[in-house]
Protein backbone atom coordinates (compact mmCIF):
# COMPACT_ATOMS: atom_id res chain seq x y z
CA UNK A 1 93.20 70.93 86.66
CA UNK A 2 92.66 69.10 90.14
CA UNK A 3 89.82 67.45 91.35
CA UNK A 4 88.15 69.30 94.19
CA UNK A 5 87.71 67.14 97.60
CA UNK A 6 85.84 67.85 100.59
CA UNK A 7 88.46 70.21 102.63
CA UNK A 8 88.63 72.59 99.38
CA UNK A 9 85.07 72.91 99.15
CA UNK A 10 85.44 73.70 103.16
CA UNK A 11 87.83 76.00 102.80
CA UNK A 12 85.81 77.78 99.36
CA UNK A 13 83.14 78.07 101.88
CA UNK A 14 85.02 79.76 104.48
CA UNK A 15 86.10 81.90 101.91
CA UNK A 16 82.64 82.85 100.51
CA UNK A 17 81.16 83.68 103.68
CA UNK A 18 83.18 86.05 106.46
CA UNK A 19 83.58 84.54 110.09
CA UNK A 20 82.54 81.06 108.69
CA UNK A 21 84.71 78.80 110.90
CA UNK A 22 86.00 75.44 109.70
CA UNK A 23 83.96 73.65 112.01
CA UNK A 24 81.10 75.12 110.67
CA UNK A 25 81.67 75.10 107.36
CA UNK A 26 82.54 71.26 107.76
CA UNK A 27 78.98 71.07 109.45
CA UNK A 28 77.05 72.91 106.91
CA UNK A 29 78.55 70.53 104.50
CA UNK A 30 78.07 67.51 105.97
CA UNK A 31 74.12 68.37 106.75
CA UNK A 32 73.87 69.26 102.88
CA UNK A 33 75.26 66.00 102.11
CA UNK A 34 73.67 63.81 104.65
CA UNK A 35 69.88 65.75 103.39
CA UNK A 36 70.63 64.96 99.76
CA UNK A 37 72.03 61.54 100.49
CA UNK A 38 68.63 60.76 102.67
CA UNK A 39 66.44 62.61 99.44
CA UNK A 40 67.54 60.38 97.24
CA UNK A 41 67.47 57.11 99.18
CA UNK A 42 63.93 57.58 99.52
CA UNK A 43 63.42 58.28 95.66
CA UNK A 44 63.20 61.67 95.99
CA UNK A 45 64.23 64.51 93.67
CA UNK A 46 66.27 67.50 94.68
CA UNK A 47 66.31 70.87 92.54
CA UNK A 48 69.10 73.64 92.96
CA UNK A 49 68.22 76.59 90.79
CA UNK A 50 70.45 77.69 88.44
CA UNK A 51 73.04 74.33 89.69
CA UNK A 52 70.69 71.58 88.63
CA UNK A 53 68.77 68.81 89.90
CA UNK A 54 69.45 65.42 91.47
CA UNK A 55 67.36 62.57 90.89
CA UNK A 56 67.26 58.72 90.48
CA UNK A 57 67.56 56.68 87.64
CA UNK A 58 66.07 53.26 86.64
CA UNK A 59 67.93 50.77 84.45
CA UNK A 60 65.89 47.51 83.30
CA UNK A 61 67.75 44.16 83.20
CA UNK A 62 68.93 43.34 79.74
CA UNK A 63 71.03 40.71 78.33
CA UNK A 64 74.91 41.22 77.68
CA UNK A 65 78.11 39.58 76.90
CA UNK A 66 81.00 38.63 79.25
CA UNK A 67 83.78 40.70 77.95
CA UNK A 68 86.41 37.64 77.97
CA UNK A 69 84.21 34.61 77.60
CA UNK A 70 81.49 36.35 75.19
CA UNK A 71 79.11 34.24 76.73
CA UNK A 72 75.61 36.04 77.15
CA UNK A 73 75.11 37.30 80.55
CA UNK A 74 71.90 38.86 82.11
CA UNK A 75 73.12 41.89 83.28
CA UNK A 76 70.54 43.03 86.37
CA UNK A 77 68.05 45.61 87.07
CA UNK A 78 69.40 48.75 89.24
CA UNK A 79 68.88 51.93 90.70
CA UNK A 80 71.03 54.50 89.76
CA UNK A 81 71.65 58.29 91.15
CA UNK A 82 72.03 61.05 88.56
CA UNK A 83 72.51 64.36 87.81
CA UNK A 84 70.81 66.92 85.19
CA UNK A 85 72.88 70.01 85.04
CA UNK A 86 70.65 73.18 85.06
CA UNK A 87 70.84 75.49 81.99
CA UNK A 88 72.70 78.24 83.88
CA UNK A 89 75.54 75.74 84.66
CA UNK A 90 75.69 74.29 81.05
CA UNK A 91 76.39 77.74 79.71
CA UNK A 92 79.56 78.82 82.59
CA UNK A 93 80.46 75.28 81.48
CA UNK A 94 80.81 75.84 78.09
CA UNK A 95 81.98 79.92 78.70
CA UNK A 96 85.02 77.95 80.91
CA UNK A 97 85.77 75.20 78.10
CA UNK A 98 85.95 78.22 75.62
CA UNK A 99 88.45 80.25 77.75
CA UNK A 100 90.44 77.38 78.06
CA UNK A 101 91.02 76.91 74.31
């Protein structure tokens, strides 16, 4: 299967909704992306029902190994975006992987 980019998520759009021009749809998409982008920036979460829900992610520095070297390494604190997938999706997700089998 191929990825999905932005122009077939544009054009699924167009399809989903009659009279939806590309322009539009390209709009639409861009606002969603630009509000969920800004959401999360300022540590906010972001629940779709029945999709899932977007949220942020705190890792504490710990201590590591360079891969090459094996010398220990502090590896830093960051700030991570992630995704939990709502129930609903899980189970098309697993209904799909079972088809495919």
């Amino acid at each position: 299967m191929a990825d999905i980019n932005r122009q077939d998520i544009i054009r699924g759009m167009m399809a989903e909704v009659d009279g939806l021009s590309y322009s539009m749809a390209s709009a639409s998409l861009e606002a969603v992306i630009t509000c969920l982008t800004q959401a999360l920036a300022n540590h906010q979460s972001i629940m779709l029902s029945d999709f899932g829900k977007f949220g942020i992610s705190h890792r504490r520095a710990r201590s590591g190994s360079h891969p090459r070297t094996h010398q220990p390494i502090t590896i830093p604190e960051v700030t991570v975006p992630h995704f939990t997938p709502s129930p609903h999706l899980k189970k098309l997700v697993q209904k799909s992987s079972e088809k495919d089998q």
